[in-house]
Each structure stands twice: as C-alpha cells, then as structure tokens.
C-alpha atoms as a PDB file:
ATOM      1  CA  UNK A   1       3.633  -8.697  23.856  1.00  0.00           C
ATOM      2  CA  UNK A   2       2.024  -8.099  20.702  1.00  0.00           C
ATOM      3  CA  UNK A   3       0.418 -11.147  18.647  1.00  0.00           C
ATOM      4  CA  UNK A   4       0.401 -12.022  15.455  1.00  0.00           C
ATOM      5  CA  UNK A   5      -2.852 -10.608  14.006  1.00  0.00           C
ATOM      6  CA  UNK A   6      -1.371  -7.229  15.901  1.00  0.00           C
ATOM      7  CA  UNK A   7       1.878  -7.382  13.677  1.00  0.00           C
ATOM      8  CA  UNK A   8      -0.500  -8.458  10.783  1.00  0.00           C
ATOM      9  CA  UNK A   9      -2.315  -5.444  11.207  1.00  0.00           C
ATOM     10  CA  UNK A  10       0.454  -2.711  11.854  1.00  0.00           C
ATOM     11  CA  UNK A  11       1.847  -4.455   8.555  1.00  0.00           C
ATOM     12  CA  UNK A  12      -1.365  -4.373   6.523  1.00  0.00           C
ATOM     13  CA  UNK A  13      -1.882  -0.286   7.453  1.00  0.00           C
ATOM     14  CA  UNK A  14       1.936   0.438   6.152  1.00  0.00           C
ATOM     15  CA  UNK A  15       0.994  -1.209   3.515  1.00  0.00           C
ATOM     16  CA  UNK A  16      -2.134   0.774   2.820  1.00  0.00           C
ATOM     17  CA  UNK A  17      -0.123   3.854   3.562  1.00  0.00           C
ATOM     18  CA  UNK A  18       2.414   3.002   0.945  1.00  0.00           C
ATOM     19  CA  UNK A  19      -0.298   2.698  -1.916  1.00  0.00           C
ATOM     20  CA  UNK A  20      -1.614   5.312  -0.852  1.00  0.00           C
ATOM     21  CA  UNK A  21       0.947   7.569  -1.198  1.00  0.00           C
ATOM     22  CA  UNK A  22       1.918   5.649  -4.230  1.00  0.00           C
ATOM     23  CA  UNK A  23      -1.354   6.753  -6.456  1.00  0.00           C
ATOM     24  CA  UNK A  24      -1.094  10.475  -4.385  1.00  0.00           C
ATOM     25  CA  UNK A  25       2.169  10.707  -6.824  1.00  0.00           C
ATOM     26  CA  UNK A  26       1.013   8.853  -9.614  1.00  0.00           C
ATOM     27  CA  UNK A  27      -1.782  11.143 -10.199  1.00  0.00           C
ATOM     28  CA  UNK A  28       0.809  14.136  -9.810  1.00  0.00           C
ATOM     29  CA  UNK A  29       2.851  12.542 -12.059  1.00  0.00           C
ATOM     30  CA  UNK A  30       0.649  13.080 -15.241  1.00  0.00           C
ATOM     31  CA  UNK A  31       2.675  12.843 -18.829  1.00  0.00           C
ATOM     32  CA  UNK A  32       1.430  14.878 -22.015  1.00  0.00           C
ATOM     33  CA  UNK A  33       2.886  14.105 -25.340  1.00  0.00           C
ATOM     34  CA  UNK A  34       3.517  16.168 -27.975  1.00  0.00           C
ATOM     35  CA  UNK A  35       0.025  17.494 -29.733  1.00  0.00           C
ATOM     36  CA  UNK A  36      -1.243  17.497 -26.193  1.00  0.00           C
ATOM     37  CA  UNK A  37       1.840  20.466 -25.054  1.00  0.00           C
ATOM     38  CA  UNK A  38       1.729  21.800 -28.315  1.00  0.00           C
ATOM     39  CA  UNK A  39      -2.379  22.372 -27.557  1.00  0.00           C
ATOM     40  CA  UNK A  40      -2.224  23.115 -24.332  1.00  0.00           C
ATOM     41  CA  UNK A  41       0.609  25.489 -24.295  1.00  0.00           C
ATOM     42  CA  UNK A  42       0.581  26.454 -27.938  1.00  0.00           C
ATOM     43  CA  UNK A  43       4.120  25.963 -29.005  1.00  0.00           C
ATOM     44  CA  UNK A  44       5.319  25.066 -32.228  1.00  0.00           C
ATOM     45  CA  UNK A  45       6.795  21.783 -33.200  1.00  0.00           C
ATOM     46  CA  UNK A  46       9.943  23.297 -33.638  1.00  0.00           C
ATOM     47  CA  UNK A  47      10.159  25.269 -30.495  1.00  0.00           C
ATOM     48  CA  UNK A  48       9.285  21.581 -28.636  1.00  0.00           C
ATOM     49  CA  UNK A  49      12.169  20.172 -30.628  1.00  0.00           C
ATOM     50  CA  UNK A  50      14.743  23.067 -29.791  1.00  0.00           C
ATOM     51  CA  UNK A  51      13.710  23.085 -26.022  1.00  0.00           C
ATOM     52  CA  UNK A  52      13.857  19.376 -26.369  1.00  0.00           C
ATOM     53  CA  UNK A  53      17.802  19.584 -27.705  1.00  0.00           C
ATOM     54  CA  UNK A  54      18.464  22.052 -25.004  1.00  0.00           C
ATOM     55  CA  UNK A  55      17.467  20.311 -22.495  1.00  0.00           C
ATOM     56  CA  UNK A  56      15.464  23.122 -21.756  1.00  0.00           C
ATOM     57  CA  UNK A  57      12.243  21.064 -20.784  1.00  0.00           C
ATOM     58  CA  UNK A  58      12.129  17.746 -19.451  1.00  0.00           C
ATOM     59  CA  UNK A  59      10.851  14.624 -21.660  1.00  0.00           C
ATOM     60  CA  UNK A  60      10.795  10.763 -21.848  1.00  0.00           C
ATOM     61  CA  UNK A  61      10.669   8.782 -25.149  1.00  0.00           C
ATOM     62  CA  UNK A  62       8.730   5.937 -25.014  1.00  0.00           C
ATOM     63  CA  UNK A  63       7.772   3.681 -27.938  1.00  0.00           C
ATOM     64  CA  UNK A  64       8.504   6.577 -30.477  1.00  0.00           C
ATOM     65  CA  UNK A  65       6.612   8.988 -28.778  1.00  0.00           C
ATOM     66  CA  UNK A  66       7.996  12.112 -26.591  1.00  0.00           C
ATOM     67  CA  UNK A  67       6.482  12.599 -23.130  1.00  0.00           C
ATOM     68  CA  UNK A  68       6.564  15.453 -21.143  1.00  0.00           C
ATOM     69  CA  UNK A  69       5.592  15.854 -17.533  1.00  0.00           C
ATOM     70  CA  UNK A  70       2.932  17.890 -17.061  1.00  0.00           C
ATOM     71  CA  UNK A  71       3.453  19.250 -13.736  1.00  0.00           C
ATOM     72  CA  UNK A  72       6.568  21.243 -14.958  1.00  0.00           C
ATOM     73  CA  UNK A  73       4.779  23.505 -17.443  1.00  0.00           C
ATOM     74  CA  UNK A  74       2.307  24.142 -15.001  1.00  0.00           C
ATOM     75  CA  UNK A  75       4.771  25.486 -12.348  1.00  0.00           C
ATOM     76  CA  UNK A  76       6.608  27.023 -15.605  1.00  0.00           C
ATOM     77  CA  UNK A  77       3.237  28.999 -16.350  1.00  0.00           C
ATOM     78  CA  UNK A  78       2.959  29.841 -12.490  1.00  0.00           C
ATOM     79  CA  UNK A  79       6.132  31.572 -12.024  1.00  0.00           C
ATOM     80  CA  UNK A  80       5.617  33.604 -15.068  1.00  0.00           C
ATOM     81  CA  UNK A  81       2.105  35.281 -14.005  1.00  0.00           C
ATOM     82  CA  UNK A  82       1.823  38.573 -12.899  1.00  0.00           C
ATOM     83  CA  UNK A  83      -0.228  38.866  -9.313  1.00  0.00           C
ATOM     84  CA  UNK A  84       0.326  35.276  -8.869  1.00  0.00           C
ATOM     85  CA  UNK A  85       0.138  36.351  -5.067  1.00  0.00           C
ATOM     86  CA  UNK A  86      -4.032  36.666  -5.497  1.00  0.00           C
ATOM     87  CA  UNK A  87      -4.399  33.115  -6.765  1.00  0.00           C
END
C-alpha cells in the first residue's frame, strides 16, 4: 500500500513533467510581429497585409499589433530549399 508522501511524490513528478513540457512548447512557440517578419524574411508591408487577408500565413492581433508565429516561416523557408536533404 502506498503512503501518502508516495502519492505526494508520484504527484509532485507529474507535475514537474507537465511544466516541463509546458516551457518545451512555449519556447517553440515564439511570436514575431510585423518589422520583425518583414526583417527577417524581407517582405513588404503590403505582401504581409495580402498574405494576411488570404489567410495565407497565420497571425494573432493583440493590443493593435499583428503576431505571427515564428515556427511557420521557418518550416515555410525549409520546404522551399534546394538540398535540404544535406542539412
């Protein structure tokens, strides 16, 4: 029969496996705005805005400002190199 500082335990390591993989995905879940994709990735403003309207890119608005996850023009960029299979 397990006691009670075993079920404490058991409870405390799910728990530290939970924030673990909590920060695992909020550090793959990084968010650029605007100037920051528009640096990075050099496209225009107006090119953001079209992609934007056709829901060609995925975004968040938050307090005025657009966010876009980063992780998705990095896998956009991936696909698109040639002799991606050396990386």
């Amino acid at each position: 029969m397990k006691t009670e500082v075993d079920i404490l335990k058991t409870e405390i390591h799910e728990l530290r496996s939970t924030i673990d993989k909590l920060q695992e995905n909020a550090n793959n879940s990084i968010w650029l705005d605007s100037s920051d994709i528009k640096q990075f990735y050099h496209i225009s403003d107006s090119t953001l805005i079209r992609y934007r309207k056709e829901n060609k890119i995925p975004y968040t608005k938050l307090g005025g400002r657009f966010l876009y996850p980063k992780k998705f023009f990095t896998e956009s960029l991936m696909a698109k190199m040639e002799n991606k299979e050396l990386l």
